[in-house]
Structures are given as structure tokens and as C-alpha cells.
C-alpha atoms as a PDB file:
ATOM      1  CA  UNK A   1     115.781  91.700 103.043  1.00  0.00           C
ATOM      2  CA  UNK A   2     115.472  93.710 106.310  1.00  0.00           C
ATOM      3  CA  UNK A   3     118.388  96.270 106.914  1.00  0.00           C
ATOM      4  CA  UNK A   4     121.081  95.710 108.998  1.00  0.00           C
ATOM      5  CA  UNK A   5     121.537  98.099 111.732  1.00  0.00           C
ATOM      6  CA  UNK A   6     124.159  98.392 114.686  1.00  0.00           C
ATOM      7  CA  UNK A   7     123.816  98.196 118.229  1.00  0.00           C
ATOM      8  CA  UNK A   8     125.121  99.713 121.207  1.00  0.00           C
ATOM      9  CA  UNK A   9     128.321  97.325 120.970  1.00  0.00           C
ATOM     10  CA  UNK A  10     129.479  98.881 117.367  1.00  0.00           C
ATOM     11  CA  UNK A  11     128.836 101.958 118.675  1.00  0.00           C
ATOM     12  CA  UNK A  12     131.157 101.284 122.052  1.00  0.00           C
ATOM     13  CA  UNK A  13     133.587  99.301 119.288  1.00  0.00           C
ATOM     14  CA  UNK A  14     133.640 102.894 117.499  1.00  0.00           C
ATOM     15  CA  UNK A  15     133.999 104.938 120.338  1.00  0.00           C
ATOM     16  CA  UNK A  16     137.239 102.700 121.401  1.00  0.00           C
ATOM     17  CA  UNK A  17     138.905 103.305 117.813  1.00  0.00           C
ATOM     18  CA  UNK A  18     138.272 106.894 118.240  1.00  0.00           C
ATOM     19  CA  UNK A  19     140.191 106.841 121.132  1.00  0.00           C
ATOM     20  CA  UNK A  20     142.975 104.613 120.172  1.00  0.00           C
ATOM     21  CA  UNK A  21     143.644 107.068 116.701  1.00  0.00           C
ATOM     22  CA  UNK A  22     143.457 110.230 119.281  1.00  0.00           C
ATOM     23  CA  UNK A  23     146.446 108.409 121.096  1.00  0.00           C
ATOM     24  CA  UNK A  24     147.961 107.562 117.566  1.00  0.00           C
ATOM     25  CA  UNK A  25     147.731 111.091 116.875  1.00  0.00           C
ATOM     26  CA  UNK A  26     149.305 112.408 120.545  1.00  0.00           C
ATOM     27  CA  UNK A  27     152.232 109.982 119.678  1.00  0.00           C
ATOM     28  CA  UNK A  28     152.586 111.339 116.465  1.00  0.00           C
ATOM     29  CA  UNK A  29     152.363 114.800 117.629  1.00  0.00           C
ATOM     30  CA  UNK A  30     155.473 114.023 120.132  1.00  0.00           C
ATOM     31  CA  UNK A  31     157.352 112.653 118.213  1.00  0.00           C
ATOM     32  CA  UNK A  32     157.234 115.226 115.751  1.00  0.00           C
ATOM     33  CA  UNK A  33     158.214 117.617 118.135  1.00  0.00           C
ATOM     34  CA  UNK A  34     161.749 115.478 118.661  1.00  0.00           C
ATOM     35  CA  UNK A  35     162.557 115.625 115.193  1.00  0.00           C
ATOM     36  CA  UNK A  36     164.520 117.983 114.279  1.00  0.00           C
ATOM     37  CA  UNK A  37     165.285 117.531 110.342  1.00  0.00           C
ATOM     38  CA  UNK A  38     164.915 114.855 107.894  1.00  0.00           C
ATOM     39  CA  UNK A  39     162.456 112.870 109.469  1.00  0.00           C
ATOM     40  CA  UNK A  40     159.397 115.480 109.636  1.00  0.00           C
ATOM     41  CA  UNK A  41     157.722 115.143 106.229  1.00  0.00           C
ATOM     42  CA  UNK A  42     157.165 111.511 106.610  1.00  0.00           C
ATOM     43  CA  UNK A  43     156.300 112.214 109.797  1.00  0.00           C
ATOM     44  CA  UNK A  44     153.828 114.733 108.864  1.00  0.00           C
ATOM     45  CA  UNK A  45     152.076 112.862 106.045  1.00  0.00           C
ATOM     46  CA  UNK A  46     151.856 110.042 108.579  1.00  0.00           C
ATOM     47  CA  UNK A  47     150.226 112.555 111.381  1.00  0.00           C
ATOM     48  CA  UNK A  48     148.212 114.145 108.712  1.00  0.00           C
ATOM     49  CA  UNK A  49     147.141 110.227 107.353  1.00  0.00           C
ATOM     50  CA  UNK A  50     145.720 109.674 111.133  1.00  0.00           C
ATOM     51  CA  UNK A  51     143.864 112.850 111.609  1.00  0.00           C
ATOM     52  CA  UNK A  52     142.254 111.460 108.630  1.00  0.00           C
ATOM     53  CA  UNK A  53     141.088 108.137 109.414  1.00  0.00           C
ATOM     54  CA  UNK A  54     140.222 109.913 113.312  1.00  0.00           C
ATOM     55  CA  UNK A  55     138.057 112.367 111.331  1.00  0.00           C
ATOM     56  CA  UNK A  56     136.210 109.408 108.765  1.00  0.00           C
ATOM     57  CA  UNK A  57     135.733 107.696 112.348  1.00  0.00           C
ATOM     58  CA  UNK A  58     134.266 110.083 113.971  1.00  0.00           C
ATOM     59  CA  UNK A  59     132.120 110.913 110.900  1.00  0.00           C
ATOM     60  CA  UNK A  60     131.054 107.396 111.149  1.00  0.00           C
ATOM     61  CA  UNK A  61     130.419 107.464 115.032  1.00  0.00           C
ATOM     62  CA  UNK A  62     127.857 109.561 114.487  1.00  0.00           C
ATOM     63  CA  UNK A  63     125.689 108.088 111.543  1.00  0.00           C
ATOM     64  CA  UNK A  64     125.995 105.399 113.753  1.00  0.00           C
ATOM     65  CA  UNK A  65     124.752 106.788 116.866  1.00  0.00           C
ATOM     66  CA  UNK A  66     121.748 109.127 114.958  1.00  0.00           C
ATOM     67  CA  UNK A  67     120.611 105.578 113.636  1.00  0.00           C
ATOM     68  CA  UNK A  68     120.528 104.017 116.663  1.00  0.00           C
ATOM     69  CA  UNK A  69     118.159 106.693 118.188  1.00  0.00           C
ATOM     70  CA  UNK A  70     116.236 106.837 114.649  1.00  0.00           C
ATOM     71  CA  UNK A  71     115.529 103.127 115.693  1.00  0.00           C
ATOM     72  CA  UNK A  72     114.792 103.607 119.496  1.00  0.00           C
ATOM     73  CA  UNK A  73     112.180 106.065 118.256  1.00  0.00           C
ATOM     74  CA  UNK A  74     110.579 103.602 116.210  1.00  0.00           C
ATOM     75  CA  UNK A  75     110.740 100.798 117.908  1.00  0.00           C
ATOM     76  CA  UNK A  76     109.311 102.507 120.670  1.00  0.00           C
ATOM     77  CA  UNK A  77     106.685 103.739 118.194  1.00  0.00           C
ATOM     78  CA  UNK A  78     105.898 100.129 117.269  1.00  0.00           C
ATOM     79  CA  UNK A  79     105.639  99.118 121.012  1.00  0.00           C
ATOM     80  CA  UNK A  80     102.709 101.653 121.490  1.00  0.00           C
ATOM     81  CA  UNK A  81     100.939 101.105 118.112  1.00  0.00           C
ATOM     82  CA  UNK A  82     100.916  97.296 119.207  1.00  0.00           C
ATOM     83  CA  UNK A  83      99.644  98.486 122.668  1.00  0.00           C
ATOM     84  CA  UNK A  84      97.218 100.364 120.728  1.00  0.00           C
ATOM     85  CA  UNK A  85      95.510  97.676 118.411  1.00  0.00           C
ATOM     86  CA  UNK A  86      95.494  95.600 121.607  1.00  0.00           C
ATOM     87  CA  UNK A  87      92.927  97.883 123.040  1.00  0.00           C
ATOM     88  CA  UNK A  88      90.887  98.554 119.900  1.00  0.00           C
ATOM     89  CA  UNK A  89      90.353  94.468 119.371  1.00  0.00           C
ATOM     90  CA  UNK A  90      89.370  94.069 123.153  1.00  0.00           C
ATOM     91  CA  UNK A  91      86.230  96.658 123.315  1.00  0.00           C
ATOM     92  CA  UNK A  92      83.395  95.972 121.270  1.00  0.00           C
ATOM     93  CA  UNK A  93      82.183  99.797 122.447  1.00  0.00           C
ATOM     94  CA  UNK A  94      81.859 102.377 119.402  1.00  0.00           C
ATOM     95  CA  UNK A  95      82.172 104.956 121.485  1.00  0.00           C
ATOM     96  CA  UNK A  96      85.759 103.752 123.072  1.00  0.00           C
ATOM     97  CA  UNK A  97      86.971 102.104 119.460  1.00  0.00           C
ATOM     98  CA  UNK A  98      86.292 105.684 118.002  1.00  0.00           C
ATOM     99  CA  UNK A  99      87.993 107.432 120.786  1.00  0.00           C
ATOM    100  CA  UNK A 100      91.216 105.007 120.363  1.00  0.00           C
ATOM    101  CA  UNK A 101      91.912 105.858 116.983  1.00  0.00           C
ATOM    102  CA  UNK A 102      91.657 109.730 117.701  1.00  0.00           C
ATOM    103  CA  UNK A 103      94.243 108.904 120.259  1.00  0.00           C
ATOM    104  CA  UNK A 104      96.359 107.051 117.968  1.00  0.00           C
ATOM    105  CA  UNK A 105      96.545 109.757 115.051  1.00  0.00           C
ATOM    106  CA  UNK A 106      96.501 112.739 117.264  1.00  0.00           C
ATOM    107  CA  UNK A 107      99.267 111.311 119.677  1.00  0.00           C
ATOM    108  CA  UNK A 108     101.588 108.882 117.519  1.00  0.00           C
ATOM    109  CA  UNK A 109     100.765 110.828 114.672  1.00  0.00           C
ATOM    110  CA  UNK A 110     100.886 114.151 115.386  1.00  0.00           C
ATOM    111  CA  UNK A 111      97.379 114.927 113.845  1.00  0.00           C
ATOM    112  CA  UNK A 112      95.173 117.952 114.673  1.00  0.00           C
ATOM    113  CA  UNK A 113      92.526 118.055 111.760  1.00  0.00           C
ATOM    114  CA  UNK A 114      91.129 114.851 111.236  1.00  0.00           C
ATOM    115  CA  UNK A 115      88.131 112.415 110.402  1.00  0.00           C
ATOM    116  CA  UNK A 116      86.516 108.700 110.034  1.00  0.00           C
ATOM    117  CA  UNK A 117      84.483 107.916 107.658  1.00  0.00           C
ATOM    118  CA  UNK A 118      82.404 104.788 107.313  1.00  0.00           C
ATOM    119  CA  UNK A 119      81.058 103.526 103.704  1.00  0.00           C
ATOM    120  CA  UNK A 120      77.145 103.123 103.956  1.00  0.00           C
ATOM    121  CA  UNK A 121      77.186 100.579 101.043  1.00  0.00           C
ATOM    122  CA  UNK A 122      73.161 101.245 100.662  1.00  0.00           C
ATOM    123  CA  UNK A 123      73.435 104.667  99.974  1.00  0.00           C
ATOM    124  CA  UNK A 124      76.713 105.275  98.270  1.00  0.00           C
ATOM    125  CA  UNK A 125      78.205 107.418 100.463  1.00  0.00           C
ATOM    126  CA  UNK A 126      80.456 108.061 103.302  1.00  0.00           C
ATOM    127  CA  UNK A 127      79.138 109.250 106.696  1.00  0.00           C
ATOM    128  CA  UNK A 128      81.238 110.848 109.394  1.00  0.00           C
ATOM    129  CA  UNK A 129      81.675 109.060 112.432  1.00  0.00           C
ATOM    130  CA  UNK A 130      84.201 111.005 114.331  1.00  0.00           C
ATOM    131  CA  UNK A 131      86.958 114.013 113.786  1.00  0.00           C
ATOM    132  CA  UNK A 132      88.739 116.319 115.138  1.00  0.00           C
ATOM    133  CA  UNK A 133      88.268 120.088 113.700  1.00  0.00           C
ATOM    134  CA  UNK A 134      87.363 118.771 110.555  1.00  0.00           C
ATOM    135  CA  UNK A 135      83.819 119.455 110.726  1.00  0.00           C
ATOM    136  CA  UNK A 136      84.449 123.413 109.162  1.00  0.00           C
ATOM    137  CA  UNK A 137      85.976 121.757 106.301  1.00  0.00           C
ATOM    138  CA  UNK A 138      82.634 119.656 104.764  1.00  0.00           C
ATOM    139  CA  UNK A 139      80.090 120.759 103.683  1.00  0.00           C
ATOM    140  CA  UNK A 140      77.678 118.487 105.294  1.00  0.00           C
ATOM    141  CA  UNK A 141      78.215 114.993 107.476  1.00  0.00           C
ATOM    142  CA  UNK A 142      78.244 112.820 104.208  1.00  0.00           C
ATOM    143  CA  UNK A 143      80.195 112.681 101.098  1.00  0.00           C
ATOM    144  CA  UNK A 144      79.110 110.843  97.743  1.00  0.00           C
ATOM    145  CA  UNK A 145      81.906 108.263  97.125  1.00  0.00           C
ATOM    146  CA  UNK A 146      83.877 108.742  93.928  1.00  0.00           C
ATOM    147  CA  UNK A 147      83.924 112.535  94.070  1.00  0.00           C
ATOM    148  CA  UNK A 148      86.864 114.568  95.483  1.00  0.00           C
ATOM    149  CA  UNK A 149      89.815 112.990  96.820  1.00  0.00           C
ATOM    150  CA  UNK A 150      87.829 111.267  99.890  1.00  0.00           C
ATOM    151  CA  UNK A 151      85.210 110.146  97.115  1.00  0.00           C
ATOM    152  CA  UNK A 152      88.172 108.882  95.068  1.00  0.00           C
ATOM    153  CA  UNK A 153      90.084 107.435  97.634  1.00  0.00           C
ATOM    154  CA  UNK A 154      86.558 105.228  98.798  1.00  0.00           C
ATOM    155  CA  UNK A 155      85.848 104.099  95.367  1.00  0.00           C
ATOM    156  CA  UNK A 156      89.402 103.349  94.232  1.00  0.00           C
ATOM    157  CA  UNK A 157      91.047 101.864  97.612  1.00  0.00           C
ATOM    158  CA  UNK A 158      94.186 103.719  96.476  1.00  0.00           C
ATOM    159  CA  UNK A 159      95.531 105.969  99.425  1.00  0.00           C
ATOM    160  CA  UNK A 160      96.305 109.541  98.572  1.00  0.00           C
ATOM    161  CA  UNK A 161      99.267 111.549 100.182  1.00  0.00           C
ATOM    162  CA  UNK A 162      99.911 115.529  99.376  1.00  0.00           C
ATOM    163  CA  UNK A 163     102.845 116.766 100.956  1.00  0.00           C
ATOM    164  CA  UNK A 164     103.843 120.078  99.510  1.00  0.00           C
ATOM    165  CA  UNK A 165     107.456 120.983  99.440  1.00  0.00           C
ATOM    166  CA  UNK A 166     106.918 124.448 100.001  1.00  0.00           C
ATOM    167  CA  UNK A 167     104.429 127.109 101.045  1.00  0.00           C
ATOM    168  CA  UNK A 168     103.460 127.572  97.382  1.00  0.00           C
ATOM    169  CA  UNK A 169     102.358 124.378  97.124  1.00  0.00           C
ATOM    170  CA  UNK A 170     100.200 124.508 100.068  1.00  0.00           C
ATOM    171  CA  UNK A 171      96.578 123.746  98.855  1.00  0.00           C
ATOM    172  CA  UNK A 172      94.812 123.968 102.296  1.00  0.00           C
ATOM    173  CA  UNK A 173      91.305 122.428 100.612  1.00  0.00           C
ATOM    174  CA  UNK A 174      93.135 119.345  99.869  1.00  0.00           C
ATOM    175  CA  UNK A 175      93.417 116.600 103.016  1.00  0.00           C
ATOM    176  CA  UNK A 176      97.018 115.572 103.843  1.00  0.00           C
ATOM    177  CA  UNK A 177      96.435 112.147 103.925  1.00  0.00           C
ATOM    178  CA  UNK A 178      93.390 110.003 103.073  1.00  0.00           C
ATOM    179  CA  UNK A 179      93.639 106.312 103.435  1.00  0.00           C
ATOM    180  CA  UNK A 180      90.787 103.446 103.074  1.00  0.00           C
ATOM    181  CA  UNK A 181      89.952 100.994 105.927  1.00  0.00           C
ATOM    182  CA  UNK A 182      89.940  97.923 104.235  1.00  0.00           C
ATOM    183  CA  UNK A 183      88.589  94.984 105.461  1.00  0.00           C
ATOM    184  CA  UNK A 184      89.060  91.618 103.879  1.00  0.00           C
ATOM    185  CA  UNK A 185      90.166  93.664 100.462  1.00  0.00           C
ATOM    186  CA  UNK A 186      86.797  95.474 100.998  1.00  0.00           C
ATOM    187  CA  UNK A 187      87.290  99.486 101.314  1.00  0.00           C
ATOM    188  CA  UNK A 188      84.856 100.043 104.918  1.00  0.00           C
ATOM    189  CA  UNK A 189      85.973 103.406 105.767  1.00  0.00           C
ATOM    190  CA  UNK A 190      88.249 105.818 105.048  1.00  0.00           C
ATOM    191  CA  UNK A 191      90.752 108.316 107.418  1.00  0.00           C
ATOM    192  CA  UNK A 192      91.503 111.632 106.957  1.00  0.00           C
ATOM    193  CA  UNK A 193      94.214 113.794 107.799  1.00  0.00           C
ATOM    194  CA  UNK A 194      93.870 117.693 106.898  1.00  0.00           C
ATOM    195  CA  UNK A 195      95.837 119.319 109.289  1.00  0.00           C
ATOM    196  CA  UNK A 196      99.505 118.546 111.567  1.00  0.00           C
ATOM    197  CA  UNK A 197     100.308 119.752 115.290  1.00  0.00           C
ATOM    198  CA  UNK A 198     102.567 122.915 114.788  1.00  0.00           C
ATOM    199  CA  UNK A 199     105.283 121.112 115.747  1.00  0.00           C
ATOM    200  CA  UNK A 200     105.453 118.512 112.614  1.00  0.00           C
ATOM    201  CA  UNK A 201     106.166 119.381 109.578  1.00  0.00           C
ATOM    202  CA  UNK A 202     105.197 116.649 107.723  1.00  0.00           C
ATOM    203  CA  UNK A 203     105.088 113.200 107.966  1.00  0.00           C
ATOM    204  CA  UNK A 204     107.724 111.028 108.702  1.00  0.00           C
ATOM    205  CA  UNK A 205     108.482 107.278 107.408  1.00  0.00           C
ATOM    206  CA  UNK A 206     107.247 106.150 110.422  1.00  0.00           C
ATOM    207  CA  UNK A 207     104.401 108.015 110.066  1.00  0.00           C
ATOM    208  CA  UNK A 208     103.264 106.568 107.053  1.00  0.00           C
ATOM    209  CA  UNK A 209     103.753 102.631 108.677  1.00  0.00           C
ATOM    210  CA  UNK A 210     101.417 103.496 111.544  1.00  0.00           C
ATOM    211  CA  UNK A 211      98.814 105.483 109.370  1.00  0.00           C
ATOM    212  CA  UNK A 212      98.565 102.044 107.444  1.00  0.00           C
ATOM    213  CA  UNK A 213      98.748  99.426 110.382  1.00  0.00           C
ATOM    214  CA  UNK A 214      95.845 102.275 111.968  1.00  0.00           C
ATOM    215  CA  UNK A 215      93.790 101.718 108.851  1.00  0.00           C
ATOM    216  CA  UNK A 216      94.064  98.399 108.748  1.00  0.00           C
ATOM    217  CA  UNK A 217      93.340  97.445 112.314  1.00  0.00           C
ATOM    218  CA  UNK A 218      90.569 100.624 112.443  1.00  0.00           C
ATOM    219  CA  UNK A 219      88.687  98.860 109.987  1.00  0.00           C
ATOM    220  CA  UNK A 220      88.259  95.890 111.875  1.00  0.00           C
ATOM    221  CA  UNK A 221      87.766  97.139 114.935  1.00  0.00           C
ATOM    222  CA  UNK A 222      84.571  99.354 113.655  1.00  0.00           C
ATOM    223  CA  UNK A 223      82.886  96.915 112.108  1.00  0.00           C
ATOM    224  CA  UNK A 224      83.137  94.657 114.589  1.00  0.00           C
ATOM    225  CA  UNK A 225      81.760  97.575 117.161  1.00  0.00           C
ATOM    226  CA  UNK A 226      78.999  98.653 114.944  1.00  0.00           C
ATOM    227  CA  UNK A 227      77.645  94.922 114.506  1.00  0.00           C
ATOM    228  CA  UNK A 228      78.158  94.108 118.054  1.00  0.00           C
ATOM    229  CA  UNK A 229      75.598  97.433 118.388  1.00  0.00           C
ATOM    230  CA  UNK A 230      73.236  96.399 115.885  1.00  0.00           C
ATOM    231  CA  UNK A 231      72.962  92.668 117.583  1.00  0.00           C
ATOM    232  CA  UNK A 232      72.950  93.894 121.165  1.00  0.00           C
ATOM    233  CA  UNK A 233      69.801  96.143 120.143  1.00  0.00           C
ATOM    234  CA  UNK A 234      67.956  93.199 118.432  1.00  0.00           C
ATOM    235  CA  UNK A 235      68.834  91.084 121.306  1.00  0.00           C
ATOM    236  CA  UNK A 236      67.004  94.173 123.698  1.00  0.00           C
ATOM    237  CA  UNK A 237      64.106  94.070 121.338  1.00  0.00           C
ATOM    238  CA  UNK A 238      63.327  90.492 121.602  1.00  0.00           C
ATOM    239  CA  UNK A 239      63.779  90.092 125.194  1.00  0.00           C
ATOM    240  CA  UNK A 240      61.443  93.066 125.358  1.00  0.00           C
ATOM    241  CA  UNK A 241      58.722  91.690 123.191  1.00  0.00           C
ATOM    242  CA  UNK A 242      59.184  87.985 125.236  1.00  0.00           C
ATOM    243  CA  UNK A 243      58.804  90.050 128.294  1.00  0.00           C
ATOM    244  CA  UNK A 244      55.498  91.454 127.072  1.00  0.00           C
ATOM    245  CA  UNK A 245      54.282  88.490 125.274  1.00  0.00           C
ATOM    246  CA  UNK A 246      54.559  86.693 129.252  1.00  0.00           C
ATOM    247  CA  UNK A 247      53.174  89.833 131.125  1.00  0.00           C
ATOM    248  CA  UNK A 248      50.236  89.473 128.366  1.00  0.00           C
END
């Protein structure tokens, strides 16, 4: 079942009982002030019984209001990632599909090291079609699938996520994140994430929801572009050969 979260009008509702227990609280303070004996330990505990609930309130207040920007952010995340997929389904150019993802993981993601890999099923291995810095890292342009955690990660279809808790932990020869672009259950591809902007220290929730939908809609979108390529070029090579089969 989805969560429930509040809206601007619980927040407002919160903000009004705030105010009405500060009151509470002013009255309370006055009248404690008139007393003058018997009367001021019950009105004390009563004062003290306010400041209280004011306190829990405002405690409340805001959860509530760091939620509903937590939710802002990702529904404003969502809005862009759907933007996003829109323009990767409506190019069949490899060129601009490639250069759409790096947007997606550098700018929504906060990537600054990172690669795509396509599966060539023929030769059992996975070829790099586009990165970011990650070109220092490899040793060459293609990795055998089923070795290292890329390899692993092609063969298996499992994603793999290493987010160390400390600097200690910090194995800088291991990616951060390596997930495989499936298509119809079929692992195509594979991402890879090595390295965050300066300003992130690791991923987020959110994070982790777009790096999936990315996969997902990446895979698609390549193979689509690459056999739009191949047909487009076969198409050129028999209008070429008609054309010299009339000129003949």
C-alpha cells in the first residue's frame, strides 16, 4: 500500500494549533501571575502540561513540513525522468539516445564517472558505447561477461550497489553502481557508476528509483537506435546497388 503523506492543508491545520497552544500558554502565563497562593501548582502543572503538547506540536510541524519538501523533490524528480524517457523513445539517433542518458545520470543523478555498455551476444562480451571519465579505469573498450563485477552483473542480471559507510571502506577499483539494461527479461547492456559529483555523498532513495526506470527505458531505447542504424544502412546499400544496376 502506498504511504500516506500530508499536504499543505495539515501543514496550515498544524501551524493553526501551534498558534492556538502559544495563546493557551500566554493565558496561562497571566493568569499565573494573578495568583497569589493556593492556586499556582495546579496552575503550573497545567502551564507546564501546554508547553508540552506546544513543544510535541511543533516537533510534529516539522516532520511534517521536511516531508513535504522530501516529496516536492521527488516528485519533481519524477516529472523530469518522465520528460526524459519521452525524449529517448522519440529519436531513433544513437548518437542523441547516448547523449540523453549521460544527461540523465550526470544531472538527476549526480554522476561524474560513468559508462554504457552493450552485450555483443556473438562474442561474449561487453563493448563500451559511451562514458564519462571512465575510460582510465578499463583496461581496454571490452570486458568478457561473467568476470568482475560488470562481468557478473551481465551474466547474472542481478544489480550490484557498494556504498561504503566510511573512508575505510572505500575500494575505489570497485564501480558504485552497476545495473543491467534489460530488455524483455533479456540483460542488453549494462550502466556503470564509479564515481559521484563532490557534492553527493551517496545515493539517495530516489536515486536508486531513477537508476532503475534509466535502465529500463535505456535498454529500449538503444536497441531500438542501433537497429534503426543497421536497417537505415541496408536500406542505403540497396538503393545504391538499384541505382547502379539502372545506370548499368
Amino acid at each position: 500500500m502506498p504511504k500516506e503523506t500530508k499536504t499543505t492543508d495539515d501543514v496550515e491545520a498544524l501551524q493553526e494549533c501551534v498558534v492556538q497552544l502559544e495563546r493557551q500558554v500566554a493565558d496561562l502565563e497571566a493568569g499565573f501571575a494573578m495568583q497569589a497562593t493556593g492556586g499556582e501548582k495546579a496552575l503550573l502543572d497545567a502551564l507546564n502540561d501546554v508547553r508540552g503538547r506546544l513543544s510535541q506540536v511543533e516537533k510534529e510541524n516539522r516532520e511534517f513540513a521536511n516531508m513535504y519538501v522530501d516529496i516536492q523533490e521527488q516528485n519533481e524528480a519524477m516529472a523530469n525522468l518522465y520528460v526524459a524517457s519521452q525524449r529517448l523513445h522519440a529519436t531513433f539517433d544513437l548518437a542523441e539516445v547516448k547523449q540523453i542518458i549521460s544527461e540523465i545520470l550526470a544531472e538527476m543523478v549526480g554522476a561524474e564517472e560513468f559508462g554504457l555498455f552493450i552485450f555483443d551476444k556473438s562474442k561474449k562480451e561487453l563493448q563500451l558505447l559511451s562514458g564519462e571519465g571512465i575510460q582510465n579505469r578499463l583496461p581496454k573498450n571490452t570486458l568478457p561477461t561473467g568476470e568482475g563485477v560488470i562481468g557478473d552483473v551481465a551474466a547474472t542480471g542481478e544489480a550490484f550497489f557498494f556504498e561504503p559507510k566510511s573512508d575505510s571502506e572505500v575500494d575505489v577499483s570497485l564501480p558504485l553502481a552497476t545495473l543491467p539494461m534489460k530488455l524483455n527479461d533479456t540483460t542488453v547492456g549494462v550502466v556503470v557508476i564509479y564515481k559521484l559529483l563532490s557534492h553527493k555523498v551517496a545515493f539517495s532513495p530516489i536515486d536508486h528509483q531513477i537508476l532503475e526506470l534509466v535502465a529500463a527505458h535505456a535498454a529500449s531505447a538503444l536497441i531500438s537506435a542501433k537497429l534503426h542504424g543497421a536497417m537505415d544502412r541496408r536500406l542505403k546499400t540497396i538503393e545504391g546497388f538499384m541505382q547502379l544496376m539502372k545506370s548499368g
